[in-house]
C-alpha atoms as a PDB file:
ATOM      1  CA  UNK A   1       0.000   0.000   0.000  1.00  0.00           C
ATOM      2  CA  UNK A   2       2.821   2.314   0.992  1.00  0.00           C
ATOM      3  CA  UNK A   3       4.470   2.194  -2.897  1.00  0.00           C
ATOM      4  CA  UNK A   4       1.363   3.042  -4.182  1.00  0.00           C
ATOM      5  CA  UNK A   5       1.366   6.303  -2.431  1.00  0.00           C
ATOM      6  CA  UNK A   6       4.829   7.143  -3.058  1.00  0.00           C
ATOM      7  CA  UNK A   7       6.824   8.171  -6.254  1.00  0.00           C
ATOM      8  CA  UNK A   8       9.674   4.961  -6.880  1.00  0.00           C
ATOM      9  CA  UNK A   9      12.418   7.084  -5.899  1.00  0.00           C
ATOM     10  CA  UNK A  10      11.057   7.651  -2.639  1.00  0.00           C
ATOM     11  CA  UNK A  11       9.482   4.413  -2.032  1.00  0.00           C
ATOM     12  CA  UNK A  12      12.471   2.507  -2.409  1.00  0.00           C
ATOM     13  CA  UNK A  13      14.281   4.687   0.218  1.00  0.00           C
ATOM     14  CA  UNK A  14      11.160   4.322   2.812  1.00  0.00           C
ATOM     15  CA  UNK A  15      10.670   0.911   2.746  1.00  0.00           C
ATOM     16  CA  UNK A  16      14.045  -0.298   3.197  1.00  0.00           C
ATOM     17  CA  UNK A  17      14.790   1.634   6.111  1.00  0.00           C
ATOM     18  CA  UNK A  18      11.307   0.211   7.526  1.00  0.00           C
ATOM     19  CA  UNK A  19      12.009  -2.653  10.588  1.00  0.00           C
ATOM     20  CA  UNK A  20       8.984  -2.689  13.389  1.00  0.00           C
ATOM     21  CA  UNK A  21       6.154  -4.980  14.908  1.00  0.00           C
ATOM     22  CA  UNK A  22       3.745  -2.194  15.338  1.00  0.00           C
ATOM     23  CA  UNK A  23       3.648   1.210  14.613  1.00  0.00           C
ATOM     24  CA  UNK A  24       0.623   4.336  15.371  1.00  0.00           C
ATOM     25  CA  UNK A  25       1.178   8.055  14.111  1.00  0.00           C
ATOM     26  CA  UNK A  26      -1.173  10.584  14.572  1.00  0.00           C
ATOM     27  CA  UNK A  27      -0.549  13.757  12.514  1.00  0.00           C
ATOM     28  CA  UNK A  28      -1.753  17.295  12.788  1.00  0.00           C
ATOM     29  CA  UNK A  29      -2.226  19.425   9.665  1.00  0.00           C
ATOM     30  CA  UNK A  30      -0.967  23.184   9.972  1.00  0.00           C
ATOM     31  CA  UNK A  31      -0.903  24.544   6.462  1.00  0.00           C
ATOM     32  CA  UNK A  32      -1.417  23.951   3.231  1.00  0.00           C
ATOM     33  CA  UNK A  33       0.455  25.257   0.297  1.00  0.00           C
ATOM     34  CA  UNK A  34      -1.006  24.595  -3.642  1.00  0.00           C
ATOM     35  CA  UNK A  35       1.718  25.286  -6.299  1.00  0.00           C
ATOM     36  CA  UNK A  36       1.477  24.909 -10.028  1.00  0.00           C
ATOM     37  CA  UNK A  37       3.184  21.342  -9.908  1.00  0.00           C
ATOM     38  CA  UNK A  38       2.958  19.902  -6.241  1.00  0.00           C
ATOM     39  CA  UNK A  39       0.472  20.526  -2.607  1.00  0.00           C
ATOM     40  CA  UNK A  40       2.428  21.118  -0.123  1.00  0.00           C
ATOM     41  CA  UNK A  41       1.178  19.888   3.473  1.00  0.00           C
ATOM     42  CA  UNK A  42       2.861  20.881   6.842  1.00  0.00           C
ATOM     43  CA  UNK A  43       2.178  18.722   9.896  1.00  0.00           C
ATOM     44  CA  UNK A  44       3.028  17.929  13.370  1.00  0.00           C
ATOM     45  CA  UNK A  45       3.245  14.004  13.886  1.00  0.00           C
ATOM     46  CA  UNK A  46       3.740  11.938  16.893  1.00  0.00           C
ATOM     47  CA  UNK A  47       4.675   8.154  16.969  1.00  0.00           C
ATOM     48  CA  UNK A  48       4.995   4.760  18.897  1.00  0.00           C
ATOM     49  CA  UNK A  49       7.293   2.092  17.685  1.00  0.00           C
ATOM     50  CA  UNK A  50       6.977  -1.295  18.990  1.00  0.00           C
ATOM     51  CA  UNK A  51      10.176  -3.473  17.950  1.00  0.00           C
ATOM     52  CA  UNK A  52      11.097  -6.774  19.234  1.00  0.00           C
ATOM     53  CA  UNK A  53       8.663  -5.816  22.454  1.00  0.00           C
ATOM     54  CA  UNK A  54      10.416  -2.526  23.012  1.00  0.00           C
ATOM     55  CA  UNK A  55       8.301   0.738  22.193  1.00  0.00           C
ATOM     56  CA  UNK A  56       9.802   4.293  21.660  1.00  0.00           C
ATOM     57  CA  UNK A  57       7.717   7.217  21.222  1.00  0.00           C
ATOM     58  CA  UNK A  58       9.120  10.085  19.113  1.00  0.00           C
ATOM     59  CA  UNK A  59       7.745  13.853  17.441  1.00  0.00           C
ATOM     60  CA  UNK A  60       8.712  16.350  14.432  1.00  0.00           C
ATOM     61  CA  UNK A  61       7.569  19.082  12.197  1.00  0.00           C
ATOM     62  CA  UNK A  62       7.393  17.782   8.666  1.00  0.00           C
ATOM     63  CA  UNK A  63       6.240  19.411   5.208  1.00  0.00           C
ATOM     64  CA  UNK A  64       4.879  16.321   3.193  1.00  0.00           C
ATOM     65  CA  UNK A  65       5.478  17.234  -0.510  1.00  0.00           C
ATOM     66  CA  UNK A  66       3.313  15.797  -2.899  1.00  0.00           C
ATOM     67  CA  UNK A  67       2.877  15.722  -6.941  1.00  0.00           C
ATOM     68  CA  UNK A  68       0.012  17.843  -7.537  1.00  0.00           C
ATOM     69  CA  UNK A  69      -0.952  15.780 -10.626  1.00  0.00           C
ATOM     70  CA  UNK A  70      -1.395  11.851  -9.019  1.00  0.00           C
ATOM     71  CA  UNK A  71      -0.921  13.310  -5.123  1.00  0.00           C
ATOM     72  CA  UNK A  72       2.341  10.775  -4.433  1.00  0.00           C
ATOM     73  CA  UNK A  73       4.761  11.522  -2.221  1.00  0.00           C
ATOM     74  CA  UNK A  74       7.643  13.238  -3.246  1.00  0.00           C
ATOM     75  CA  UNK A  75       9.500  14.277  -0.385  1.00  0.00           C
ATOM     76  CA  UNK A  76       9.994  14.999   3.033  1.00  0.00           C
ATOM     77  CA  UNK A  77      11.701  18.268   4.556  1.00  0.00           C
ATOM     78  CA  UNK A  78      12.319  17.858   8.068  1.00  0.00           C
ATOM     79  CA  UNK A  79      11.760  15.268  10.264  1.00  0.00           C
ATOM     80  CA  UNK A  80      11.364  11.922   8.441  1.00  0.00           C
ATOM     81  CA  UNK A  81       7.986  10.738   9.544  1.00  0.00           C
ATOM     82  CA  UNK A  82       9.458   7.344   8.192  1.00  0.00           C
ATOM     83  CA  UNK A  83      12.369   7.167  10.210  1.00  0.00           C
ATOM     84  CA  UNK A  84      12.104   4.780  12.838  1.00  0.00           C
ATOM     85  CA  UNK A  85      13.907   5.978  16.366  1.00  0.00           C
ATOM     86  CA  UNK A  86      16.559   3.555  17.494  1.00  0.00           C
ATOM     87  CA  UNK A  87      15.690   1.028  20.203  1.00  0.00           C
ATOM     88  CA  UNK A  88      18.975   0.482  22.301  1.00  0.00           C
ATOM     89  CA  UNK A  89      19.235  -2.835  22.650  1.00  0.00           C
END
């Protein structure tokens, strides 16, 4: 489901760096900006990781850039809402 929301290039790099049992993120929209080529959506996120039965929680500030034409993913500036927080083991 994931690849079909994000362009290849972007996709690839996501799911490979994806490694959890569970995860929940809540986001909060803050502002949207239309261009001529892509929609540009700022949130606040918040998430729980579960991994190997450890859970971290962790928060950023994103701006979710998507291709105004088919609305995939494009990019991410700032915190990676994808990135999942080390566990210490």
């Amino acid at each position: 489901v994931l690849r079909e929301k994000l362009e290849p290039a972007l996709s690839d790099a996501v799911i490979n760096e994806l490694s959890f049992d569970k995860a929940d993120l809540s986001f909060t929209p803050r502002m949207i900006k239309i261009k001529a080529s892509s929609v540009i959506v700022h949130v606040n996120w918040q998430g729980e990781w579960t991994f190997k039965g450890r859970t971290i929680k962790d928060r950023g500030v994103s701006a979710l850039v998507f291709k105004k034409d088919t609305m995939k993913l494009i990019r991410i500036d700032g915190d990676n809402i994808f990135h999942v927080p080390s566990v210490r083991q």
